[in-house]
Protein backbone atom coordinates (compact mmCIF):
# COMPACT_ATOMS: atom_id res chain seq x y z
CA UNK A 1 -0.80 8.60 -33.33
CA UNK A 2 3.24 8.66 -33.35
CA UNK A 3 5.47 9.53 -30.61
CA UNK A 4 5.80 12.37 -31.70
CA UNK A 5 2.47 13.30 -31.58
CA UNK A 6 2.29 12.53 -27.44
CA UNK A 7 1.57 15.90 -25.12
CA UNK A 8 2.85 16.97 -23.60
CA UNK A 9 5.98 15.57 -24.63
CA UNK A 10 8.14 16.76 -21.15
CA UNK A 11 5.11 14.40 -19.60
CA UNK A 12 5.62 11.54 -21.90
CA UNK A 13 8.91 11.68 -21.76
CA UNK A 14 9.05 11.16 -17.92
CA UNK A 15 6.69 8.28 -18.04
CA UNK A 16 9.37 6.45 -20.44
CA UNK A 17 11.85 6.98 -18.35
CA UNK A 18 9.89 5.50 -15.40
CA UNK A 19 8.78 2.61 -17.48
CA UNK A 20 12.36 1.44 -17.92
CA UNK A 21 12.40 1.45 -14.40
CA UNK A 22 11.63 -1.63 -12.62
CA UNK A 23 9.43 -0.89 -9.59
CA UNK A 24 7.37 -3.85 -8.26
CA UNK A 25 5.77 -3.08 -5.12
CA UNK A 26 8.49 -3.65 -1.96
CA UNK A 27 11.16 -3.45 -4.48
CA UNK A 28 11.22 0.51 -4.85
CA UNK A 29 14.97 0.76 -4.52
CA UNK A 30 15.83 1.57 -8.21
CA UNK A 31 12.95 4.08 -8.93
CA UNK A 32 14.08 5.32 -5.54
CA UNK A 33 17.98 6.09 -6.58
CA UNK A 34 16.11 7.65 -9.98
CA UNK A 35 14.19 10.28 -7.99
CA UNK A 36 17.29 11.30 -5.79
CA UNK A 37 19.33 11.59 -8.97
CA UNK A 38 16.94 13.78 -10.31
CA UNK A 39 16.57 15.97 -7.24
CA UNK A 40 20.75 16.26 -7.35
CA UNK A 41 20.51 17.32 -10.95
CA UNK A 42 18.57 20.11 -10.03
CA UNK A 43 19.80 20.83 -7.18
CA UNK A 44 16.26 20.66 -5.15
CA UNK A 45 15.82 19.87 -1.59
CA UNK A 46 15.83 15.75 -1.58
CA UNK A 47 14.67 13.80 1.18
CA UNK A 48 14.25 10.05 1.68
CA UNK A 49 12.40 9.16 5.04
CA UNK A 50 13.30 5.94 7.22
CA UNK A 51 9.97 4.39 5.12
CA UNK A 52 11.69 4.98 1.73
CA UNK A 53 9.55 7.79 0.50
CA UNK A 54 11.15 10.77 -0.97
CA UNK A 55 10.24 14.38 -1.12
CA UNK A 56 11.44 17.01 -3.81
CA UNK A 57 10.87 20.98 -2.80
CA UNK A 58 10.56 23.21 -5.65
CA UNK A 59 10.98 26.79 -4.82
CA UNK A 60 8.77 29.17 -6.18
CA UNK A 61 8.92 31.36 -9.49
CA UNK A 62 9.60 34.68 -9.53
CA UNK A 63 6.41 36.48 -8.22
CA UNK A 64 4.84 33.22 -6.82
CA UNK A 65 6.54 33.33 -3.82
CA UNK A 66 3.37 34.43 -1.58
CA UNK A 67 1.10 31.54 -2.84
CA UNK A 68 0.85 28.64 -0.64
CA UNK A 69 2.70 25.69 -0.41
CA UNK A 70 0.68 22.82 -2.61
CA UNK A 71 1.22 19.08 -2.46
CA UNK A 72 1.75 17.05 -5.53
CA UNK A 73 1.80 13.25 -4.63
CA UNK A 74 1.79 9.92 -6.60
CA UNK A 75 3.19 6.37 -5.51
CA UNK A 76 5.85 5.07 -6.93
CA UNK A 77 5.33 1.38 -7.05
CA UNK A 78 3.02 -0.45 -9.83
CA UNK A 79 1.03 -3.83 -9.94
CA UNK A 80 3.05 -6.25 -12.01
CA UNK A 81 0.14 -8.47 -13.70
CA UNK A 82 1.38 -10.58 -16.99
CA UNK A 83 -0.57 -12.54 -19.98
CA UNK A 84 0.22 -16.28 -19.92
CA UNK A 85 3.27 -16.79 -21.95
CA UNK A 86 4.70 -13.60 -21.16
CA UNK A 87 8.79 -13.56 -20.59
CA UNK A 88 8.85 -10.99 -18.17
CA UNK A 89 11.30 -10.28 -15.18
CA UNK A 90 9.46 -7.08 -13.18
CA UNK A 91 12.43 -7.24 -10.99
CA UNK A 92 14.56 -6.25 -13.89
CA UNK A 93 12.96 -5.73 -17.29
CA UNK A 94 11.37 -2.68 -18.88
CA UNK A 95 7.63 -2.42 -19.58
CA UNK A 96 7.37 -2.33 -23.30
CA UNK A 97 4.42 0.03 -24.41
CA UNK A 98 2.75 0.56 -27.93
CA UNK A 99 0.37 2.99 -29.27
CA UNK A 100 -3.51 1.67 -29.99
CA UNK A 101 -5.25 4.43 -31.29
CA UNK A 102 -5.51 7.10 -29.01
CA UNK A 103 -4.59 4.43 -26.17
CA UNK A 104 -1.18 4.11 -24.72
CA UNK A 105 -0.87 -0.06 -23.85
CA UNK A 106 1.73 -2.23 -22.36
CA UNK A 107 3.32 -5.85 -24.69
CA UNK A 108 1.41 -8.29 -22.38
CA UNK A 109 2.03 -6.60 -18.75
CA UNK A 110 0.23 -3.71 -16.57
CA UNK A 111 0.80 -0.44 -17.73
CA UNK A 112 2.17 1.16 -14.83
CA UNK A 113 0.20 4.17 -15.46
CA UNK A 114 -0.58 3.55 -12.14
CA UNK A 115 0.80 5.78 -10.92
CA UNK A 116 3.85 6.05 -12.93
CA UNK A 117 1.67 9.18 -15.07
CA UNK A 118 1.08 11.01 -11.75
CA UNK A 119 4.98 10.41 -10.85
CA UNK A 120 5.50 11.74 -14.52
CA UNK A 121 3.89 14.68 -14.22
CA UNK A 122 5.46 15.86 -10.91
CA UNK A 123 9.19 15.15 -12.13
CA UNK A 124 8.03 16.95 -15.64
CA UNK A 125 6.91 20.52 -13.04
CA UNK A 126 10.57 19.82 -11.33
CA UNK A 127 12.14 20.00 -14.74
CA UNK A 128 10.05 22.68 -16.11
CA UNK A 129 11.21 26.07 -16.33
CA UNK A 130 8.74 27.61 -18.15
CA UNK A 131 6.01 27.43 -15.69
CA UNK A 132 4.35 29.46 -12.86
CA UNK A 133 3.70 28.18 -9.38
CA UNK A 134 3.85 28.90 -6.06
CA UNK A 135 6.27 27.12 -3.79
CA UNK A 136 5.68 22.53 -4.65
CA UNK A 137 6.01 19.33 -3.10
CA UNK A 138 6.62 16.15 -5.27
CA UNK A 139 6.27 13.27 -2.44
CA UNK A 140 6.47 9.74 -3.99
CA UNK A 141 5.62 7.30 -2.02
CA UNK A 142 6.55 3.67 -2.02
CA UNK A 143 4.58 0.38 -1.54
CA UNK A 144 1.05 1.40 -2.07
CA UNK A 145 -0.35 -1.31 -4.32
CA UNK A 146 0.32 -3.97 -1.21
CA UNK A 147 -0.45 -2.11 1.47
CA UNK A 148 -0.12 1.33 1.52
CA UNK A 149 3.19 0.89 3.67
CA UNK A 150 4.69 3.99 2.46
CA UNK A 151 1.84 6.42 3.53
CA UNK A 152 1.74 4.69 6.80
CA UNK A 153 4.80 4.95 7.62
CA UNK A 154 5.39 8.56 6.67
CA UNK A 155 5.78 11.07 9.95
CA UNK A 156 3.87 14.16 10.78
CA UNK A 157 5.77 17.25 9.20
CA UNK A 158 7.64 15.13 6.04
CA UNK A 159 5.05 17.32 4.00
CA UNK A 160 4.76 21.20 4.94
CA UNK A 161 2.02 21.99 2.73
CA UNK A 162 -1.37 23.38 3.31
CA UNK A 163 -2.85 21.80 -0.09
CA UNK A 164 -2.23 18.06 -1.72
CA UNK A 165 -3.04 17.16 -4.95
CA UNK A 166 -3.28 13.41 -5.17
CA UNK A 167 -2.85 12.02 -8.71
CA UNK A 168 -3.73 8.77 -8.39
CA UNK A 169 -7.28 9.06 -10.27
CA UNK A 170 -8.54 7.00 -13.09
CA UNK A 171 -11.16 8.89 -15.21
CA UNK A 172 -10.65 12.63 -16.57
CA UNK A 173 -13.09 14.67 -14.95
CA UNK A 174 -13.41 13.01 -12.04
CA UNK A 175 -12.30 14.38 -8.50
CA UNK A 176 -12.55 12.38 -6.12
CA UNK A 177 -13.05 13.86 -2.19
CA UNK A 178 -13.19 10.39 -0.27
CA UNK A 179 -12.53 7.13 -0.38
CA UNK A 180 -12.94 3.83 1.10
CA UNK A 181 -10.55 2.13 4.33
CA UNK A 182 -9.48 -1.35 3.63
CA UNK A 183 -7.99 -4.40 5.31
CA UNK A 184 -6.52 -7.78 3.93
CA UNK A 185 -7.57 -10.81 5.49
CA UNK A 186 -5.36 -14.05 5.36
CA UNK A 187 -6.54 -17.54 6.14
CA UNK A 188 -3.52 -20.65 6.30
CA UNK A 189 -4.81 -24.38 6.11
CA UNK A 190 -1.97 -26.63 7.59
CA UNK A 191 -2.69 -30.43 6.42
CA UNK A 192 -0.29 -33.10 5.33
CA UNK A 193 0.35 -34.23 1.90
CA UNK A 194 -0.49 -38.70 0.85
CA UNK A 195 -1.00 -41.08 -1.93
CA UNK A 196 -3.99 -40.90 -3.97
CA UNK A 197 -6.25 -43.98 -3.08
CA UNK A 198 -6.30 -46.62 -5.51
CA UNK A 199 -8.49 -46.24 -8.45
CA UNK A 200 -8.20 -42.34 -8.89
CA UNK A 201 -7.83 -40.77 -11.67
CA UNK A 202 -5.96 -37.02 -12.09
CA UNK A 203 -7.76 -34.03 -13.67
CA UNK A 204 -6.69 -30.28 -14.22
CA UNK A 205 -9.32 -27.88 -14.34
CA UNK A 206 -8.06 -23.96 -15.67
CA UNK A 207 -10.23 -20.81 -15.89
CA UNK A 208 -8.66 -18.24 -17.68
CA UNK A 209 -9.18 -15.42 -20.01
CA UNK A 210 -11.24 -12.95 -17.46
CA UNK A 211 -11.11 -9.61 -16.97
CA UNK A 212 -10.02 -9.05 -13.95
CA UNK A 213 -9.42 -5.27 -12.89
CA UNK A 214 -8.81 -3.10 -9.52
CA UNK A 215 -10.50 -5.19 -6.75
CA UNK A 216 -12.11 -1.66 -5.70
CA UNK A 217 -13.07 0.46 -8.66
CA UNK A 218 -14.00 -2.68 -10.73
CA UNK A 219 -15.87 -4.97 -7.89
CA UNK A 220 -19.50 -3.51 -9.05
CA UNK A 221 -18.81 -4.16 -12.91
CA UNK A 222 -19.65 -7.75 -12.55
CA UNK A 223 -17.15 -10.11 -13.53
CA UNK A 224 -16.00 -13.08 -12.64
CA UNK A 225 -13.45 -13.95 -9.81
CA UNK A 226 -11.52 -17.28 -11.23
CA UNK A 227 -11.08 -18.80 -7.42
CA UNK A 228 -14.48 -18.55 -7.18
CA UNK A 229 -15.61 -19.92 -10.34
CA UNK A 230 -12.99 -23.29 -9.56
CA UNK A 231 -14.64 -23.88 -6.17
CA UNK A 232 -17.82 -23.66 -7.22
CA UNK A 233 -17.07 -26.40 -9.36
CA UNK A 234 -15.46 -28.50 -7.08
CA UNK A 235 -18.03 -28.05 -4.12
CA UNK A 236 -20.58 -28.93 -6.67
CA UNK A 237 -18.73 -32.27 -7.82
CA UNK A 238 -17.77 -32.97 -3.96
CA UNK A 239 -21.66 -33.22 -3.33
CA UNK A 240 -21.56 -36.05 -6.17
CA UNK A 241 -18.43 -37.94 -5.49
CA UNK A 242 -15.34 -38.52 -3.69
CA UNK A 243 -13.04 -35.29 -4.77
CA UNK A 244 -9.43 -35.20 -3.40
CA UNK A 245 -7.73 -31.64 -4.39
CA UNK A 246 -3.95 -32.07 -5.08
CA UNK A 247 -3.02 -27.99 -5.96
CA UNK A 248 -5.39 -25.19 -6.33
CA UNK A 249 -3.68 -21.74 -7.14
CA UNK A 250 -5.02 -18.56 -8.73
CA UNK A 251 -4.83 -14.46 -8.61
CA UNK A 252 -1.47 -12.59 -7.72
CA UNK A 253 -2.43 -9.29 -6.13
CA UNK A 254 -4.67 -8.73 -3.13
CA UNK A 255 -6.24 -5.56 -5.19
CA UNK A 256 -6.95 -7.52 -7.81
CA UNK A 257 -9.65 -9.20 -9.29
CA UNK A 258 -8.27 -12.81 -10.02
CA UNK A 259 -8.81 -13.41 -13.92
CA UNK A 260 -6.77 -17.09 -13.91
CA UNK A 261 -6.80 -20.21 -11.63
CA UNK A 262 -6.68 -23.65 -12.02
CA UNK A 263 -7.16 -27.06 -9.99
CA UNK A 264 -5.32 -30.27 -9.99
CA UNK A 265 -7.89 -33.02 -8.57
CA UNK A 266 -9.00 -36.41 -8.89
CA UNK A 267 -11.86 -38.36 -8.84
CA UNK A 268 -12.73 -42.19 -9.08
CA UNK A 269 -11.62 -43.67 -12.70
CA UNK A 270 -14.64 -45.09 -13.18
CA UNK A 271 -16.30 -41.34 -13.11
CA UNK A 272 -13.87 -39.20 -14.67
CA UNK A 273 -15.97 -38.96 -17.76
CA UNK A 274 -18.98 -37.99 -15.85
CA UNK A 275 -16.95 -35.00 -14.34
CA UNK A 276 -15.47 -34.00 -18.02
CA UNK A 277 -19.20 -33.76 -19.25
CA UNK A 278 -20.07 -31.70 -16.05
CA UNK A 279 -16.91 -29.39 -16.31
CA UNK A 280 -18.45 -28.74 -20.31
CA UNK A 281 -21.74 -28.04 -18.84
CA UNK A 282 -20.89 -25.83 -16.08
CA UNK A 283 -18.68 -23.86 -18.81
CA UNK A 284 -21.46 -23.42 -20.81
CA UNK A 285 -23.58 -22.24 -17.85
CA UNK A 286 -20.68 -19.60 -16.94
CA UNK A 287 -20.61 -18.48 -20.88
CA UNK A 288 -24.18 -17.86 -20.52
CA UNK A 289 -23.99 -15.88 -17.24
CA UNK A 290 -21.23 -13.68 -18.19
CA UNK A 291 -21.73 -13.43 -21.85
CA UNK A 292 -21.56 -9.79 -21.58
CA UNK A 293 -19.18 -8.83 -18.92
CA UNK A 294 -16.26 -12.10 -19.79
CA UNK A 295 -16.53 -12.69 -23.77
CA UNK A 296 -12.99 -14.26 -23.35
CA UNK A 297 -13.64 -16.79 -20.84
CA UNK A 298 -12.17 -19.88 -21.34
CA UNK A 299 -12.49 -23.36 -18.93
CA UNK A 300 -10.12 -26.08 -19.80
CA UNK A 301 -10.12 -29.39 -18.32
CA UNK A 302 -7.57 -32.03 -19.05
CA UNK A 303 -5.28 -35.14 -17.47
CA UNK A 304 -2.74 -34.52 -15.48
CA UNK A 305 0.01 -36.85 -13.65
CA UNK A 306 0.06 -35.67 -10.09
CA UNK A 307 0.28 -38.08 -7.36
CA UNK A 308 0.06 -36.53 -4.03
CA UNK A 309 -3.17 -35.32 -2.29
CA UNK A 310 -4.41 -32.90 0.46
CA UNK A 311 -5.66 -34.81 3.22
CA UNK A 312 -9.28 -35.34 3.14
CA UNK A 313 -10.63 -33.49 5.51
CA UNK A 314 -8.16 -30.44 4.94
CA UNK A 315 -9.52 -30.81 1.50
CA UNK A 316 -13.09 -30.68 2.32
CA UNK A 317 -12.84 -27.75 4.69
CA UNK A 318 -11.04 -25.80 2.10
CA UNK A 319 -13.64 -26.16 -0.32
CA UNK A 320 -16.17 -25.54 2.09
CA UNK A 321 -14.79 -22.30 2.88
CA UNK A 322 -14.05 -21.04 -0.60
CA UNK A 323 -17.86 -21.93 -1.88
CA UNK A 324 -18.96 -20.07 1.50
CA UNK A 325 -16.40 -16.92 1.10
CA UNK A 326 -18.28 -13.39 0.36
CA UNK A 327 -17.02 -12.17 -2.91
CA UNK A 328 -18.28 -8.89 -4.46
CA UNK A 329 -20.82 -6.06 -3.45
CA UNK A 330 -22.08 -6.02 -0.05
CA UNK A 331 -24.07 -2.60 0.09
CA UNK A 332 -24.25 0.28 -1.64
CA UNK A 333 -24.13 3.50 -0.30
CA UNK A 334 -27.44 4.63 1.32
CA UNK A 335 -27.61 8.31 0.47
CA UNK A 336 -29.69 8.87 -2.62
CA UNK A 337 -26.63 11.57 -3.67
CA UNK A 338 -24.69 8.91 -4.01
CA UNK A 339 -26.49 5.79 -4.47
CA UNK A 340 -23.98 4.33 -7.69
CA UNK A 341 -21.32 4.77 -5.14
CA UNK A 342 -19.91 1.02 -3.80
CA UNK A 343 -20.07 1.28 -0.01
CA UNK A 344 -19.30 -2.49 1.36
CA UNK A 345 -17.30 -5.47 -0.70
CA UNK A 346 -15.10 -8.47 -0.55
CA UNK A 347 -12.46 -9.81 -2.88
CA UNK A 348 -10.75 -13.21 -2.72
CA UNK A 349 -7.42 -11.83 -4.19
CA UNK A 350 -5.56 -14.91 -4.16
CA UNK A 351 -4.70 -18.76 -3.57
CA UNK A 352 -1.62 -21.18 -3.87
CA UNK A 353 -0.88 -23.88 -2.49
CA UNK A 354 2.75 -25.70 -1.10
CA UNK A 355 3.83 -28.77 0.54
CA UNK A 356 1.73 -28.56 3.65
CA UNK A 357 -0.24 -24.81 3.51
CA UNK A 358 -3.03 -23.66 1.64
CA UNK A 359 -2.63 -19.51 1.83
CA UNK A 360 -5.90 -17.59 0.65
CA UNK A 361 -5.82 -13.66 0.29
CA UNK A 362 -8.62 -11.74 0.57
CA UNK A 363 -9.60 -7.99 0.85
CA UNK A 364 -12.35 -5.99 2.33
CA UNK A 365 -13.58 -1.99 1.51
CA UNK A 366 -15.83 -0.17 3.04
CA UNK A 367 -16.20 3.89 3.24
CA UNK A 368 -17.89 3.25 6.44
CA UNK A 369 -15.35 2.03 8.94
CA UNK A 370 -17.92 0.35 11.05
CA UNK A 371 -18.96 -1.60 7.80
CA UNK A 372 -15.77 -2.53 7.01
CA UNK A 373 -14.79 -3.87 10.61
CA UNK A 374 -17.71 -6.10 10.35
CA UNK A 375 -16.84 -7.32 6.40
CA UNK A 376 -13.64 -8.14 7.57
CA UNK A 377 -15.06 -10.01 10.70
CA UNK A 378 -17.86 -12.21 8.64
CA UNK A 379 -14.60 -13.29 6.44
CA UNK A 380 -12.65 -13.90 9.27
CA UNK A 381 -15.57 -15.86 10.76
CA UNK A 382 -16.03 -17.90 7.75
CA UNK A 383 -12.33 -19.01 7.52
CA UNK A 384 -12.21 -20.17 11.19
CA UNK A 385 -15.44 -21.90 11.14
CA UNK A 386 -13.10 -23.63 8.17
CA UNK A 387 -10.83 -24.85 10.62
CA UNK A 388 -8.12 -22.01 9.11
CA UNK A 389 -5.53 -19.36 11.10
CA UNK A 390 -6.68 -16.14 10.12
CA UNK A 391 -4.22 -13.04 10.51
CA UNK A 392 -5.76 -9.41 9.50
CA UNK A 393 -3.63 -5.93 8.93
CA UNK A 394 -4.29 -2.93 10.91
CA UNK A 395 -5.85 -1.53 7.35
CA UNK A 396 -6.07 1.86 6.18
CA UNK A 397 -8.99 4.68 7.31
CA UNK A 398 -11.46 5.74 4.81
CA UNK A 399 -11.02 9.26 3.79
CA UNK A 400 -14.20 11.75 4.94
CA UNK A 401 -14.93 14.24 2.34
CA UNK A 402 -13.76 18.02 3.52
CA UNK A 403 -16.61 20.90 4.24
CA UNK A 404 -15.98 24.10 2.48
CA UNK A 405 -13.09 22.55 0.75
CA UNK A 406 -10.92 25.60 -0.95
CA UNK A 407 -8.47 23.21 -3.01
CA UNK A 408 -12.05 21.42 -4.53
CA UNK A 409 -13.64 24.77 -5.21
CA UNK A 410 -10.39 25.66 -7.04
CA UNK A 411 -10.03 22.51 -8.75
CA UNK A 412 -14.02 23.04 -10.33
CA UNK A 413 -13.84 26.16 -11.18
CA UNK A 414 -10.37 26.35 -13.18
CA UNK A 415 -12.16 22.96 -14.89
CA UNK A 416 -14.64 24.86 -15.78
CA UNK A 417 -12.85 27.46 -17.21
CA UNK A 418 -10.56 25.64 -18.82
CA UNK A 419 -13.13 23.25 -20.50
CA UNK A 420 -16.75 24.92 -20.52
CA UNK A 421 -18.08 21.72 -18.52
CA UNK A 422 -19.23 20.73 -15.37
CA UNK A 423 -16.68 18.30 -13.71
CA UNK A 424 -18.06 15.55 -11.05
CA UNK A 425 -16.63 15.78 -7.70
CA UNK A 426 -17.43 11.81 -6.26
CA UNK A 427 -15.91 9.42 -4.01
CA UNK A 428 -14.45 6.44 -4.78
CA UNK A 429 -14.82 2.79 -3.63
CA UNK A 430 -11.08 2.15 -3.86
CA UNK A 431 -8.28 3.05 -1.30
CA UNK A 432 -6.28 5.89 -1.79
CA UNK A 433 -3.31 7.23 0.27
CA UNK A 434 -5.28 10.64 1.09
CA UNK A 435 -7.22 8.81 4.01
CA UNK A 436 -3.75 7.75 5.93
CA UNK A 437 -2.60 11.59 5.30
CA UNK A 438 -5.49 13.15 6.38
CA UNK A 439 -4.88 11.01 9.62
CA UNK A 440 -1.53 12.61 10.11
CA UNK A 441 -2.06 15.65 8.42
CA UNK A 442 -5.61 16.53 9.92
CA UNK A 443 -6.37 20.22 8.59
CA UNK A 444 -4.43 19.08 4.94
CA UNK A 445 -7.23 19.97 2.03
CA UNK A 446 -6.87 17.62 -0.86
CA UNK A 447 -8.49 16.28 -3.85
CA UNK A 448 -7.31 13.24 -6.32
CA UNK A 449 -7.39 13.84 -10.15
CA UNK A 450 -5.89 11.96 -12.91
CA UNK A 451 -5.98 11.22 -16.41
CA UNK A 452 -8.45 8.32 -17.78
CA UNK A 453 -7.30 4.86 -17.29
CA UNK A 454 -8.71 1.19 -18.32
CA UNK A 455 -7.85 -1.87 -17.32
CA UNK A 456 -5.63 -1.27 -14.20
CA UNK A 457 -4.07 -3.99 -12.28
CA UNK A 458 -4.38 -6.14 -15.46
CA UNK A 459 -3.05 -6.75 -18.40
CA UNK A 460 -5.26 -4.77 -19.86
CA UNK A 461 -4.27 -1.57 -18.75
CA UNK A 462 -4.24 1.64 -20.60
CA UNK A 463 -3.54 4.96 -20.45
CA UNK A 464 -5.70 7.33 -23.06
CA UNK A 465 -3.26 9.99 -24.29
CA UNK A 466 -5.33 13.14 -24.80
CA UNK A 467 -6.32 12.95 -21.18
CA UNK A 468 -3.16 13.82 -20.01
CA UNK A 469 -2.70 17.10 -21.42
CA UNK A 470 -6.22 18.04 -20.21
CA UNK A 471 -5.01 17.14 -16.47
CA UNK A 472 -1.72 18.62 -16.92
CA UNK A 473 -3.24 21.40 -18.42
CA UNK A 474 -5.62 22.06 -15.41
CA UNK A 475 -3.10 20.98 -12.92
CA UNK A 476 -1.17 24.27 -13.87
CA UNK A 477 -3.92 26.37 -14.08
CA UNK A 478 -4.25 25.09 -10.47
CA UNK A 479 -0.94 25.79 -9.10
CA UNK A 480 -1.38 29.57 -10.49
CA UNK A 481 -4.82 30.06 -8.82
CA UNK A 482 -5.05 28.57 -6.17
């Protein structure tokens, strides 16, 4: 498949234009000055709120003008994940993307399909002229990969509209009418830094080559989290033998699974060999547990030349608490409707270590508030019992699904018409910016849709192309029916 060959092309053609864009999450300001150049060009109604998100009003066509105002909404920012190796600056370089097939992929970096296709889409209805719809809303919001900041700081009446489209989806056919609330929780070990005692010797220990994926839509696929493949590792070789940790870092977004980390540690001389044969058994055992779901693990283990140590006991109690952390699938939803559905999980996002502080990230879900308060509470619990200050977010709500939803029975039946087939209309285990709207907005109708996506928050990601022209496709057929 050529260029040439991507539809739509007005769609395609946006998404390049964002993907020369750099747009890391908190650093908006460039995709930012894009959109308000855009809105100036075609002299729409622009508006950038105190938050940095930024509205573009599309009047009508002719004949349209008694349809309701709908919502189109995407976020603006992107995950910014890299292979090892990769010369990348997200703060000013390009994403570089290839074709694969009927896959569009990214040289070695996320995507930024998410959600730079859903921005693409609304600026390609802005530039469209050949289109009916009733009066539009593009709203782009900013920050929502670390923390929805954008959504939550929007104010009642930026958006007028009575319907939003959210197009922020991953799989084609797939509309999603709730999702789960979230909340990050943070634990910082304080210790001092001292020389290794005499006759130590200094190992690194790497895990790399996981999957990874989005630490909410992926959490039930079973893979491996790197941190907590490392400290089981270490707690294990702790029971056996005086273990001193020097640096322990691993994962770089608190939505993400973490698919790399790595240990520098060391051990009495006299049993460092005893540890390397333990390190090739225990990689063996991890082959053999994840041979299907992590065919590219890899654990390395060699020298290394550090001389400075955690203090013991900081040490210990780090260990401790990263062996005792809840990772993965608490509950599933109880309803037998919806018994694939992901209702309760944990995700330790993140580690690194400095001078004097250990920081650990983690992340709790939950489409039942209730369940997530106490999630976030048993992690809390956990870190403190570790000796660790623990600081959690306010979070973000779950979104309820709607009764008698008009936009959803819309959205179905134009699928269906389009496409002979029966859509699924789900929720979805990962956060989406509809539950902070439907806060603010509280009689707003929405639904989220989007084209079919692998990989996201990883390397990995990818975008496959005839998707899109189904969803843009249907999104029009939406915007004249509904």
């Amino acid at each position: 498949m050529t260029k040439k060959e991507l539809k739509p092309a007005i769609v395609f053609e946006e998404f390049a234009k964002i993907n020369a864009i750099p747009r890391p999450s908190k650093h908006e300001e460039k995709i930012i000055e894009y959109l308000e150049s855009v809105g100036r060009e075609l002299e729409l109604e622009t508006i950038v709120d105190a938050t940095g998100n930024v509205i573009i009003r599309k009047p009508a066509t002719p004949g349209m003008e008694h349809k309701p105002v709908v919502i189109l909404q995407s976020h603006m920012d992107m995950v910014c994940e890299s292979i090892d190796g990769k010369d990348i600056d997200f703060l000013n370089d390009p994403i570089e993307t290839y074709i694969d097939g009927d896959w569009l992929c990214a040289d070695g970096t996320t995507l930024g399909a998410d959600d730079g296709i859903g921005c693409a889409m609304q600026l390609a209805l802005l530039r469209a002229t050949d289109i009916e719809h009733g009066p539009i809303e593009c709203v782009f919001t900013r920050d929502e990969e670390t923390g929805l900041t954008g959504a939550m700081g929007m104010e009642a009446g930026f958006m007028t509209g009575d319907y939003l489209i959210n197009l922020d989806s991953e799989d084609e056919g797939e509309f999603f009418i709730s999702c789960a609330g979230g909340v990050n929780t943070t634990a910082r070990f304080t210790y001092t830094r001292e020389e290794a005692p005499e006759g130590m010797f200094f190992l690194e220990a790497q895990v790399r080559g996981l999957l990874g994926g989005h630490s909410g839509d992926d959490i039930n696929k079973k893979r491996a989290n790197a941190i907590k493949l490392i400290a089981r590792f270490l707690y294990q070789e702790m029971q056996r033998m005086p273990l001193r940790i020097a640096d322990i870092h691993g994962g770089k977004a608190h939505n993400a699974i973490p698919r790399d980390a790595s240990v520098v540690f060391c051990v009495p001389a006299s049993l460092k060999e005893d540890v390397k044969v333990a390190w090739n058994v225990y990689a063996a055992e991890v082959a053999e547990e994840y041979h299907v779901t992590e065919p590219r693990v890899e654990l390395l283990m060699g020298s290394s030349d550090a001389q400075q140590i955690i203090e013991e006991d900081a040490a210990r109690r780090i260990i401790l608490a990263l062996q005792a952390i809840d990772n993965g699938v608490l509950n599933m939803c109880q309803a037998e409707e919806l018994s694939w559905l992901v209702e309760t999980s944990s995700n330790l996002a993140s580690i690194d270590t400095d001078e004097t502080v250990c920081r650990v990230v983690t992340s709790q879900r939950s489409c039942v508030m209730s369940q997530r308060a106490n999630m976030a509470a048993t992690v809390k619990t956990c870190f403190e019992l570790a000796g660790a200050e623990v600081e959690q977010g306010d979070g973000y709500p779950a979104w309820q699904p709607r009764a008698n939803s008009h936009l959803v029975d819309v959205t179905v039946s134009t699928y269906r018409q389009l496409f002979g087939k029966e859509p699924r209309v789900i929720g979805i285990h990962a956060g989406l910016e509809c539950g902070l709207f439907a806060e603010r907005y509280p009689n707003l109708d929405m639904v989220s849709m989007g084209p079919t996506l692998r990989g996201v928050h990883s390397p990995d990601e990818k975008l496959l192309i005839p998707t899109v022209d189904m969803v843009w496709q249907h999104l029009l057929l939406i915007l004249r029916e509904v």
